[in-house]
PDB file of N, CA and C in Angstrom:
ATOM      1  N   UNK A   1     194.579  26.670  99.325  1.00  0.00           N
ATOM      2  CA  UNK A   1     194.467  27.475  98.141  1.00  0.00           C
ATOM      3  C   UNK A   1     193.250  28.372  98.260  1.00  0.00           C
ATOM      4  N   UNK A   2     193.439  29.837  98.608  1.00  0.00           N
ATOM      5  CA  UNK A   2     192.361  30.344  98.965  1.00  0.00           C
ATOM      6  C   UNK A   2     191.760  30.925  97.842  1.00  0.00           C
ATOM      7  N   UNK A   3     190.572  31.005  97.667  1.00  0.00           N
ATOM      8  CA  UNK A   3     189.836  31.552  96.581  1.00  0.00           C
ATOM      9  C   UNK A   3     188.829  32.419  97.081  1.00  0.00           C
ATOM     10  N   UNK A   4     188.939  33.595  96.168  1.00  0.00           N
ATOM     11  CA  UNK A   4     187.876  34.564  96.603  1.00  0.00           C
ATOM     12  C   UNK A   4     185.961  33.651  95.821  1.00  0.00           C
ATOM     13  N   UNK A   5     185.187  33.896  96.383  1.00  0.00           N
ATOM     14  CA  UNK A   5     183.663  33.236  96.282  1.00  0.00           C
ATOM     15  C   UNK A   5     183.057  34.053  95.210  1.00  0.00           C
ATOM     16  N   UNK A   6     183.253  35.510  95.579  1.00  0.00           N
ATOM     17  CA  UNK A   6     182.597  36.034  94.376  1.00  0.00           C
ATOM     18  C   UNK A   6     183.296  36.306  93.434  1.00  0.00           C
ATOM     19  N   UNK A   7     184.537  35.787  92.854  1.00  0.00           N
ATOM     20  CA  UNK A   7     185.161  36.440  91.544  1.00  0.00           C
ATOM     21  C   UNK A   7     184.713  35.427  90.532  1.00  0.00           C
ATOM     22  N   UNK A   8     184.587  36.469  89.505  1.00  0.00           N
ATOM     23  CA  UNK A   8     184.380  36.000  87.970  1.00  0.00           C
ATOM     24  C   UNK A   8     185.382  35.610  87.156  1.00  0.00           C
ATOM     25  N   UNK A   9     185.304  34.518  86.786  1.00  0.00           N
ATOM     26  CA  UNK A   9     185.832  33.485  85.726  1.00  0.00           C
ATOM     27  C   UNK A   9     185.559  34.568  84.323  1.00  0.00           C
ATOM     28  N   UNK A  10     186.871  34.731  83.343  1.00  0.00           N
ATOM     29  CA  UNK A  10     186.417  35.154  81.902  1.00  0.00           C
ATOM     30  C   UNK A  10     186.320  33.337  81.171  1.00  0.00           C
ATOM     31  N   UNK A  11     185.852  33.511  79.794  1.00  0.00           N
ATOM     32  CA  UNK A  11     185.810  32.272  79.195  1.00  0.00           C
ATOM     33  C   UNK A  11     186.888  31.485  78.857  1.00  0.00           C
ATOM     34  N   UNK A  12     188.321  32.504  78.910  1.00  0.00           N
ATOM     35  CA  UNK A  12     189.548  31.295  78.876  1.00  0.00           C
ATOM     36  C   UNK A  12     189.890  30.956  79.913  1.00  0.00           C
ATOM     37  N   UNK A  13     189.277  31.620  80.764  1.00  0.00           N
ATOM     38  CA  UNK A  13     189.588  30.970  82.549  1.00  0.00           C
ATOM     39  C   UNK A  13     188.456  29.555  83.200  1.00  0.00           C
ATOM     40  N   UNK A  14     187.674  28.889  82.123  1.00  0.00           N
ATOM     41  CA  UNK A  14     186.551  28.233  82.474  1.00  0.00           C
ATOM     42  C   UNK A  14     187.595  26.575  82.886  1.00  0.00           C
ATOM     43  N   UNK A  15     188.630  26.152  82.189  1.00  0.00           N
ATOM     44  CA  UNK A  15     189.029  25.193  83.042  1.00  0.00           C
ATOM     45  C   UNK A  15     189.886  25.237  84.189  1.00  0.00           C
ATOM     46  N   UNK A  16     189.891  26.594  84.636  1.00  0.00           N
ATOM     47  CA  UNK A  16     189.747  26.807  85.995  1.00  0.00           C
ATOM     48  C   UNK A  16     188.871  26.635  86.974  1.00  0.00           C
ATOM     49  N   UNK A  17     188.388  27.280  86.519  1.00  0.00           N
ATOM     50  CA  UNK A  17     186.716  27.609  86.938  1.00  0.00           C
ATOM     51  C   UNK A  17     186.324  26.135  87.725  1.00  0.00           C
ATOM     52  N   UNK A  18     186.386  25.294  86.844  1.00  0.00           N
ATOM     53  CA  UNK A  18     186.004  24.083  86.444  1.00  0.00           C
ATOM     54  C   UNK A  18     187.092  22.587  87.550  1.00  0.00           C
ATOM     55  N   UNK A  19     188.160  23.605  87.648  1.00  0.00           N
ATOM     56  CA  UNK A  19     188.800  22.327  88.482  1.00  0.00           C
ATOM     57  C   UNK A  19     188.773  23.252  89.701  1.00  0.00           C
ATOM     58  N   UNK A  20     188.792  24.563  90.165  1.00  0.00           N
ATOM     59  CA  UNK A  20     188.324  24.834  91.521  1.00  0.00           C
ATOM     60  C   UNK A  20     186.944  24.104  91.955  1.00  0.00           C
ATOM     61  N   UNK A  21     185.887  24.301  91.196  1.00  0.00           N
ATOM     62  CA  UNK A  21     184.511  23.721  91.376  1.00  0.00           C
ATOM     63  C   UNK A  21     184.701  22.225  92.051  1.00  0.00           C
ATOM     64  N   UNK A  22     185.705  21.678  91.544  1.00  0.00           N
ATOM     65  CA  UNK A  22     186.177  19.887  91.670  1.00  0.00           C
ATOM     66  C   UNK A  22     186.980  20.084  93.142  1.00  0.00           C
ATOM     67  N   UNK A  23     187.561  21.179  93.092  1.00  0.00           N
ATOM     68  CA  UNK A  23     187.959  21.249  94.594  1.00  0.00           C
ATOM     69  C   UNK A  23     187.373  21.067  96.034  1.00  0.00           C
ATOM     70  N   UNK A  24     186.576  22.064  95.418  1.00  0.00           N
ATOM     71  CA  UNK A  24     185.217  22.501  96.907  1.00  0.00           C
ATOM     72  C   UNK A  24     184.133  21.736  96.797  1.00  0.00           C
ATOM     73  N   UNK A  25     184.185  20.901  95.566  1.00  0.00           N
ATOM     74  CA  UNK A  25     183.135  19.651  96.000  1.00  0.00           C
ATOM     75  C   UNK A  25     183.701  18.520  96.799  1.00  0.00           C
ATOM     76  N   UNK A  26     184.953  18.481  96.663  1.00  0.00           N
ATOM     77  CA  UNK A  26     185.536  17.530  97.271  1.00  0.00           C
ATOM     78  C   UNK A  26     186.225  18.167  98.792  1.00  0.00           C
ATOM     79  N   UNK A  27     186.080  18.947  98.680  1.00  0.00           N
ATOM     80  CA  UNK A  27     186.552  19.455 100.504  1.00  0.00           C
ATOM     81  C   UNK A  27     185.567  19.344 100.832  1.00  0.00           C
ATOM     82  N   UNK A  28     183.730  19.320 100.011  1.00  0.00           N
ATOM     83  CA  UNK A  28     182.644  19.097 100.836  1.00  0.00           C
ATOM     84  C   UNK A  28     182.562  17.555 101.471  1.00  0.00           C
ATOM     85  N   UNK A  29     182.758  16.748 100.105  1.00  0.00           N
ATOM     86  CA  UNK A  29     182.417  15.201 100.520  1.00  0.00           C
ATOM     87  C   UNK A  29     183.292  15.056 101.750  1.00  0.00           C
ATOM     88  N   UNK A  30     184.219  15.420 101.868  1.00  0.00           N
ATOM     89  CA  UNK A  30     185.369  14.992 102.727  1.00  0.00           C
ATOM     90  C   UNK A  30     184.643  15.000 103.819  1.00  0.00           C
ATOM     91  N   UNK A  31     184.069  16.468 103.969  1.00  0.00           N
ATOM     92  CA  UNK A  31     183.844  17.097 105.551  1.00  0.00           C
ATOM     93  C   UNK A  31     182.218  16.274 105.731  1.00  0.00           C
ATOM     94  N   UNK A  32     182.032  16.218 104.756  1.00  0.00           N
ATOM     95  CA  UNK A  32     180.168  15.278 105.189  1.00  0.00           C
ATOM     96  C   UNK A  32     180.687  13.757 105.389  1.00  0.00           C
ATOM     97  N   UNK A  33     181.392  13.408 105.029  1.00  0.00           N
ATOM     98  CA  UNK A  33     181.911  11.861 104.510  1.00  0.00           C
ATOM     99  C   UNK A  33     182.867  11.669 105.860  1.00  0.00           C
ATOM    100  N   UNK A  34     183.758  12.542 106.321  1.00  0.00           N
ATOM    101  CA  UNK A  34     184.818  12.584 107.242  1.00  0.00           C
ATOM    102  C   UNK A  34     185.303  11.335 106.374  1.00  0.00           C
ATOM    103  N   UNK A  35     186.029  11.507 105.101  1.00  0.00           N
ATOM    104  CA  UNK A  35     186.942  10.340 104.733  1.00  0.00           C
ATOM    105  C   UNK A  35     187.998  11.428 104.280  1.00  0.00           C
ATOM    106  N   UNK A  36     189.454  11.247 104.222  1.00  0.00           N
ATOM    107  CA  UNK A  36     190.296  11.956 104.000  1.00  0.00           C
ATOM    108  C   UNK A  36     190.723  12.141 102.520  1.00  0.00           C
ATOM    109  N   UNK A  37     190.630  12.659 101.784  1.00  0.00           N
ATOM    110  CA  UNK A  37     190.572  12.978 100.528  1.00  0.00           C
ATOM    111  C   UNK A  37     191.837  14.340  99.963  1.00  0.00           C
ATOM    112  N   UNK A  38     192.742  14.517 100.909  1.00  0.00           N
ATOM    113  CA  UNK A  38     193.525  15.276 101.039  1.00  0.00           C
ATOM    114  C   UNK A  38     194.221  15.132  99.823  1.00  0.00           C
ATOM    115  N   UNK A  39     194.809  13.917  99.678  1.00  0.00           N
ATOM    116  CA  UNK A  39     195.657  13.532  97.946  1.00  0.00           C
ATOM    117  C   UNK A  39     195.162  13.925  96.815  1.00  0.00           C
ATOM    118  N   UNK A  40     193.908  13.798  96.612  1.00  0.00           N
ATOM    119  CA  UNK A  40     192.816  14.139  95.703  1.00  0.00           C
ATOM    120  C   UNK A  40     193.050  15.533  95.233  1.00  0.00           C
ATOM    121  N   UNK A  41     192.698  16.084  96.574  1.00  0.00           N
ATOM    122  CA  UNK A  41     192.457  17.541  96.601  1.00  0.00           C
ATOM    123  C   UNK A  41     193.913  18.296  96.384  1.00  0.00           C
ATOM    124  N   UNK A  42     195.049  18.164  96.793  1.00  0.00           N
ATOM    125  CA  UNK A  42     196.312  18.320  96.295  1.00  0.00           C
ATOM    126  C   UNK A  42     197.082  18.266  94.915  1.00  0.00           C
ATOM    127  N   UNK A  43     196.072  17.422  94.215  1.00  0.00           N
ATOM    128  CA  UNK A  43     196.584  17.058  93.021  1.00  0.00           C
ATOM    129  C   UNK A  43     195.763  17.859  92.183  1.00  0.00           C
ATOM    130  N   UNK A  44     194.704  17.920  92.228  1.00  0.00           N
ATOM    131  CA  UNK A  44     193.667  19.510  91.176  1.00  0.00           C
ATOM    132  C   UNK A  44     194.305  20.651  91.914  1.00  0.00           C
ATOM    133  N   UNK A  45     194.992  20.777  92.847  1.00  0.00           N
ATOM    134  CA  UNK A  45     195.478  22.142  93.263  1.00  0.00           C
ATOM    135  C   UNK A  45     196.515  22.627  92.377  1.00  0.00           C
ATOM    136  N   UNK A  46     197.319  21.526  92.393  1.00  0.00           N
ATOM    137  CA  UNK A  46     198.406  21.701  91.450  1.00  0.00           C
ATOM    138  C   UNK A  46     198.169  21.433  89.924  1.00  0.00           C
ATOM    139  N   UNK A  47     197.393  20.811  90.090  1.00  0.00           N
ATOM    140  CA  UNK A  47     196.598  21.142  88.295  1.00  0.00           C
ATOM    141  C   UNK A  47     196.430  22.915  88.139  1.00  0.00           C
ATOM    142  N   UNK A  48     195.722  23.328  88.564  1.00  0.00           N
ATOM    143  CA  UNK A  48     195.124  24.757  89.119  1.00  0.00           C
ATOM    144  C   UNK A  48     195.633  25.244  88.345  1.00  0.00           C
ATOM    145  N   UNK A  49     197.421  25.493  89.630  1.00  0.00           N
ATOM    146  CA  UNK A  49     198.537  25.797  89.068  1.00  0.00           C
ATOM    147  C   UNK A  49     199.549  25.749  87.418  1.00  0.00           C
ATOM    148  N   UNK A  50     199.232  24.458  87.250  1.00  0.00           N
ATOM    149  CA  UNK A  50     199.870  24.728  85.967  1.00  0.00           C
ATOM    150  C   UNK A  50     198.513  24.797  84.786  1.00  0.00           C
ATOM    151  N   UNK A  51     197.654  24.730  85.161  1.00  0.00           N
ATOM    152  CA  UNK A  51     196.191  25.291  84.059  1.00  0.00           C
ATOM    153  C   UNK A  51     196.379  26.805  84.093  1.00  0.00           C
ATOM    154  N   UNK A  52     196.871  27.391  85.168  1.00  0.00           N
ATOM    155  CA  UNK A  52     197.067  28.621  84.935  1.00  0.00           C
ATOM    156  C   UNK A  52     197.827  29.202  84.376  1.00  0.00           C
ATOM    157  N   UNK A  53     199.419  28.658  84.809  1.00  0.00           N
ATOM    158  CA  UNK A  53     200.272  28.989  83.953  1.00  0.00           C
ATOM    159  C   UNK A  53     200.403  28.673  82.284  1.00  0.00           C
ATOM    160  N   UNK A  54     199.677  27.789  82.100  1.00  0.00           N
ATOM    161  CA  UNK A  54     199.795  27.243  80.417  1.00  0.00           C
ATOM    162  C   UNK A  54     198.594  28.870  79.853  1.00  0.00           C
ATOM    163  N   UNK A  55     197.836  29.150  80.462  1.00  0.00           N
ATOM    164  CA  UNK A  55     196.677  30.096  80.131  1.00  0.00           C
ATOM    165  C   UNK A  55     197.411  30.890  79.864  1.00  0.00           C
ATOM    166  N   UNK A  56     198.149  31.291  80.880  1.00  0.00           N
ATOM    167  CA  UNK A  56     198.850  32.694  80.879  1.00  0.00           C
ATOM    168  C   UNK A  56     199.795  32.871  80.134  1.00  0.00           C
ATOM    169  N   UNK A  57     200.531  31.941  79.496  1.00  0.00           N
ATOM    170  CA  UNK A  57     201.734  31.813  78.758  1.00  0.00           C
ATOM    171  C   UNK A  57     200.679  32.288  77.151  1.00  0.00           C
ATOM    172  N   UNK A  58     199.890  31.617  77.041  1.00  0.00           N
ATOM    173  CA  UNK A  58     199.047  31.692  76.073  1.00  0.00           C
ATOM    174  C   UNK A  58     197.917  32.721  75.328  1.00  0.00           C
ATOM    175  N   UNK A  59     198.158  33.315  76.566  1.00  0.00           N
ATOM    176  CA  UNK A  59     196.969  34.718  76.287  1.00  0.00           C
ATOM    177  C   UNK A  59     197.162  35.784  75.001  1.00  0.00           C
ATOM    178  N   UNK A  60     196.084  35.662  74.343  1.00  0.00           N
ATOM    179  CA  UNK A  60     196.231  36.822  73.361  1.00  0.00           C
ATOM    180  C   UNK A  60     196.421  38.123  73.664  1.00  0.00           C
ATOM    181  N   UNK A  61     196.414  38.914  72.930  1.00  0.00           N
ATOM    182  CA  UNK A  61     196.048  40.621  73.117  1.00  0.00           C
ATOM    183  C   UNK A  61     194.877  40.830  74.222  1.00  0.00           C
ATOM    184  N   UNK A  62     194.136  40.335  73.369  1.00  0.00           N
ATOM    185  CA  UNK A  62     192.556  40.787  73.801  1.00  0.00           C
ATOM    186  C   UNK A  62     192.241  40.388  75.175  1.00  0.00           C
ATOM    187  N   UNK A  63     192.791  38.896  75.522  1.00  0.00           N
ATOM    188  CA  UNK A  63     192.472  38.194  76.692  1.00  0.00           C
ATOM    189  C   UNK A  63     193.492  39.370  77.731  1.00  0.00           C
ATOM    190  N   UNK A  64     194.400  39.659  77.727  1.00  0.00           N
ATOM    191  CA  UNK A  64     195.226  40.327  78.341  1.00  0.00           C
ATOM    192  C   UNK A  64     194.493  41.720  79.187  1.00  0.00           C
ATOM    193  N   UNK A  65     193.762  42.615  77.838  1.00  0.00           N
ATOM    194  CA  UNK A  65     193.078  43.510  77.915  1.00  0.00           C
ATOM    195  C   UNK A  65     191.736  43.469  78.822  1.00  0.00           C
ATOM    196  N   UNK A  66     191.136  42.144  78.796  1.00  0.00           N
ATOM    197  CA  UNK A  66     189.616  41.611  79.403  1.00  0.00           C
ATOM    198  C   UNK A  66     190.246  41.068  80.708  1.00  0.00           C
ATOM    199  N   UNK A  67     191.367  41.041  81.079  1.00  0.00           N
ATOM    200  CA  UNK A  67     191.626  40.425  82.538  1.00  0.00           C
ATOM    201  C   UNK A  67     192.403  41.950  83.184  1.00  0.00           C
ATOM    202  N   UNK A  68     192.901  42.796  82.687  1.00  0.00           N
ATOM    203  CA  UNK A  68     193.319  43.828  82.938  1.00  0.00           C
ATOM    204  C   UNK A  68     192.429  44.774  83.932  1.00  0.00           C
ATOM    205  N   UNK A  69     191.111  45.143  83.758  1.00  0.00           N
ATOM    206  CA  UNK A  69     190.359  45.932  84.860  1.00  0.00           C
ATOM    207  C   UNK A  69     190.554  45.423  86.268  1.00  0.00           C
ATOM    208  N   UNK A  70     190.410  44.031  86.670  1.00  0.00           N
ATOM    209  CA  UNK A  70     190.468  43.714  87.936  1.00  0.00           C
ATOM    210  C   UNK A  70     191.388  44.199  88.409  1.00  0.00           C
ATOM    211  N   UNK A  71     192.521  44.136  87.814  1.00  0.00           N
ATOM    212  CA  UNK A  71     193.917  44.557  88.351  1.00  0.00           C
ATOM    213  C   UNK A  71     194.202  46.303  88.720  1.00  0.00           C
ATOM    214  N   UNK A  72     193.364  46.895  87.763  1.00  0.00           N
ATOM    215  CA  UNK A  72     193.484  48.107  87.969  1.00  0.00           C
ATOM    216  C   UNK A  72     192.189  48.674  89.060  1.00  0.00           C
ATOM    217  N   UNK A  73     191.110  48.072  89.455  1.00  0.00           N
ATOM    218  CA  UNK A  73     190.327  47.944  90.520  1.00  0.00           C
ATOM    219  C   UNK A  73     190.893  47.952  91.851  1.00  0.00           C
ATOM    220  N   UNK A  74     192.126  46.858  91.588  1.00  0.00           N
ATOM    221  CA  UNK A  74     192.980  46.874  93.291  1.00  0.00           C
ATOM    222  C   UNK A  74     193.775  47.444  93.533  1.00  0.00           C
ATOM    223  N   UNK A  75     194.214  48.548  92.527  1.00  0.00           N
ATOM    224  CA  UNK A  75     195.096  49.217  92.624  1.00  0.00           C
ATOM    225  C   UNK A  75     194.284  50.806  93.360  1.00  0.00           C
ATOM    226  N   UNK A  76     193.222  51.034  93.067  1.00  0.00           N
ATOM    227  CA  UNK A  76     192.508  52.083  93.026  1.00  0.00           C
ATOM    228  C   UNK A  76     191.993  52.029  94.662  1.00  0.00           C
ATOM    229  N   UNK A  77     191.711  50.902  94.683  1.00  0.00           N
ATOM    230  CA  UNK A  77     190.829  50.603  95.861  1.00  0.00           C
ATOM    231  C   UNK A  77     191.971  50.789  97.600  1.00  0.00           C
ATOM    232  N   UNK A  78     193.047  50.675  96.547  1.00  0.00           N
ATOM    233  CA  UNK A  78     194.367  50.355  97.678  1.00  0.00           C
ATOM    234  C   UNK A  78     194.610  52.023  98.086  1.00  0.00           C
ATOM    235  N   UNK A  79     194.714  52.919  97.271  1.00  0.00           N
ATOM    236  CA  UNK A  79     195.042  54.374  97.469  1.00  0.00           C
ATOM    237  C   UNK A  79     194.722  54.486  98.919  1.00  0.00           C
ATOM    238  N   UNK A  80     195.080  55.370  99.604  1.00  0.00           N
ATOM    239  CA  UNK A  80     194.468  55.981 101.178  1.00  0.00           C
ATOM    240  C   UNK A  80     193.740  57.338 100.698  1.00  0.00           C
ATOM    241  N   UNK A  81     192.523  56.987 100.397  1.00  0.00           N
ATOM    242  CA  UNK A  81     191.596  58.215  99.912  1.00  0.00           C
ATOM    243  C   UNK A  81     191.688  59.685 100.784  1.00  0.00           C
ATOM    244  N   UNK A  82     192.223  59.521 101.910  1.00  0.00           N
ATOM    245  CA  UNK A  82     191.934  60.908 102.875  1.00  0.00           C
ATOM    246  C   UNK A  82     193.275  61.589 102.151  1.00  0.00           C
ATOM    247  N   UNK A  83     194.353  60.851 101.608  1.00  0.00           N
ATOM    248  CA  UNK A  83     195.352  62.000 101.562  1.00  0.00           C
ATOM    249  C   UNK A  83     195.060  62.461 100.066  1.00  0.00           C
ATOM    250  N   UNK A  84     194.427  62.616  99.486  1.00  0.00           N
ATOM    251  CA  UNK A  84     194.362  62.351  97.822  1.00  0.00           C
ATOM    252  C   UNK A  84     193.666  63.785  98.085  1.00  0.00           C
ATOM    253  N   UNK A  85     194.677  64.449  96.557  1.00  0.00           N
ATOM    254  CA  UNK A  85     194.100  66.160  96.637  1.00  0.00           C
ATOM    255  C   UNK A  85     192.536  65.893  95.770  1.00  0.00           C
ATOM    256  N   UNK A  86     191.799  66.699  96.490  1.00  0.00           N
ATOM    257  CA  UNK A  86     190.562  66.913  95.455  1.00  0.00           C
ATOM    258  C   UNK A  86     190.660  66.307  94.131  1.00  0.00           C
ATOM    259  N   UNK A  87     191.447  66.823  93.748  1.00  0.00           N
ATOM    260  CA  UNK A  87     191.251  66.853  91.902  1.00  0.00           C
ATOM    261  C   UNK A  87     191.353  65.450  91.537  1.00  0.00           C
ATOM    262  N   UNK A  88     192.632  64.570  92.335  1.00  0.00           N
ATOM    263  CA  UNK A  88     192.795  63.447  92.184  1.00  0.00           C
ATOM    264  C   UNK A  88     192.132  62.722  93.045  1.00  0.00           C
ATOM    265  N   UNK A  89     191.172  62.600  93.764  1.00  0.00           N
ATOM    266  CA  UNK A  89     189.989  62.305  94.335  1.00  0.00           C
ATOM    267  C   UNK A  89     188.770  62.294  93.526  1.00  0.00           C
ATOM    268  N   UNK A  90     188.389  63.342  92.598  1.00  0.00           N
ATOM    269  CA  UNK A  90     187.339  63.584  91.404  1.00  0.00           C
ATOM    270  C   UNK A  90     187.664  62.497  90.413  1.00  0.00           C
ATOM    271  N   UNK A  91     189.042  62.606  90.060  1.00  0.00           N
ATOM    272  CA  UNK A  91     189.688  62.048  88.800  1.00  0.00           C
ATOM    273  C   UNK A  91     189.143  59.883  89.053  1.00  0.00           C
ATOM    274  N   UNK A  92     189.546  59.879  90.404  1.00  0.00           N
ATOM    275  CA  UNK A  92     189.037  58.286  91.016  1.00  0.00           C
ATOM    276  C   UNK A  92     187.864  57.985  90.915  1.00  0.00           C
ATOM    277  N   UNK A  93     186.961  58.912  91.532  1.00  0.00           N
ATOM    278  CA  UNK A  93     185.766  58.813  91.686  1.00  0.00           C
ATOM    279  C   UNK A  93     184.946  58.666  90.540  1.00  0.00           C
ATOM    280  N   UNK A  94     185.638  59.454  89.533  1.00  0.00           N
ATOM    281  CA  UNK A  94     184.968  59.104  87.576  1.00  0.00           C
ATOM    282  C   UNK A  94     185.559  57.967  87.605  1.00  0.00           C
ATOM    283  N   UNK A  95     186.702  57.543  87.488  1.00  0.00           N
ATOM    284  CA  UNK A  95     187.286  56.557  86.660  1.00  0.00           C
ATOM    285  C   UNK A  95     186.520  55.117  87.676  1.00  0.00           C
ATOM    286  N   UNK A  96     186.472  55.380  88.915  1.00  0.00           N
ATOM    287  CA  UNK A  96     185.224  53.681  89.872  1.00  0.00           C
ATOM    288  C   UNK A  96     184.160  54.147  89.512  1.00  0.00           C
ATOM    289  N   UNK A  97     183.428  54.725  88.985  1.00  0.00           N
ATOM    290  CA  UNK A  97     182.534  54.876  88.760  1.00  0.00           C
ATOM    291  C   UNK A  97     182.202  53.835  87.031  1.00  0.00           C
ATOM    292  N   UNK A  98     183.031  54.452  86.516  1.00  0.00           N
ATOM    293  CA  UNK A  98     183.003  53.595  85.141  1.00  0.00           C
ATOM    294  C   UNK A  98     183.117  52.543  85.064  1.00  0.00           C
ATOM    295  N   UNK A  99     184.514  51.683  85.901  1.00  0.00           N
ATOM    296  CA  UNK A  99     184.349  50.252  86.074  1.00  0.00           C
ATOM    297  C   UNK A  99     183.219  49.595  86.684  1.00  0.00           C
ATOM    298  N   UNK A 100     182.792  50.146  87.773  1.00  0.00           N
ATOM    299  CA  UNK A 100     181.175  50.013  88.773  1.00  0.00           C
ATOM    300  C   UNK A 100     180.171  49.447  87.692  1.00  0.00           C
ATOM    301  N   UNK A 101     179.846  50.680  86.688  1.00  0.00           N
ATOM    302  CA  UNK A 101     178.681  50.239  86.007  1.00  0.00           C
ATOM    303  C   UNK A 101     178.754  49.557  84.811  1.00  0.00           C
ATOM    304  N   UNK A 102     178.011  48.517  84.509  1.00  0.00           N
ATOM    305  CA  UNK A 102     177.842  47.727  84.349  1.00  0.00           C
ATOM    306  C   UNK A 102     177.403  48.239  82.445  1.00  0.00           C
TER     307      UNK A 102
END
């Protein structure tokens, strides 16, 4: 279950947050411990999974709206910038710029 290191958790995503954390502590003990803990770790995976889906089934307006930029970040980032006319090159360059700062 690969997880990106630097992404941000919003606050209805914290018992996520929270059982990945339980993950990678336990792929640590494993690997310091060399005891196999594989079952363990299989079973918060699939927690993960349906913690996510119950979230998502559940999301308000607002939560929808506050998880929405990332998505439009990878979309932007995906373009092939060399073929993009000027204008719509300017038009990108405002609009990453706005998500950028903070």
């Amino acid at each position: 279950m690969p997880q990106d290191k630097k992404r941000t958790f919003l606050d209805f995503e914290r018992p996520i947050k929270e059982l990945i954390d339980d993950i990678e502590g336990l792929k640590q003990k494993a690997e310091k411990s060399k005891i196999d803990l594989s079952e363990p770790i299989k079973k918060l995976e699939e927690r993960v999974i349906e913690t996510r889906k119950t979230i998502t089934q559940s999301l308000t307006a607002w939560q929808k709206v506050q998880d929405e930029p990332a998505s439009r970040q990878a979309l932007y980032t995906e373009i092939p910038l060399k073929r993009c006319p000027l204008i719509l090159w300017s038009f990108l360059e405002t609009e990453m710029c706005e998500m950028i700062r903070p």
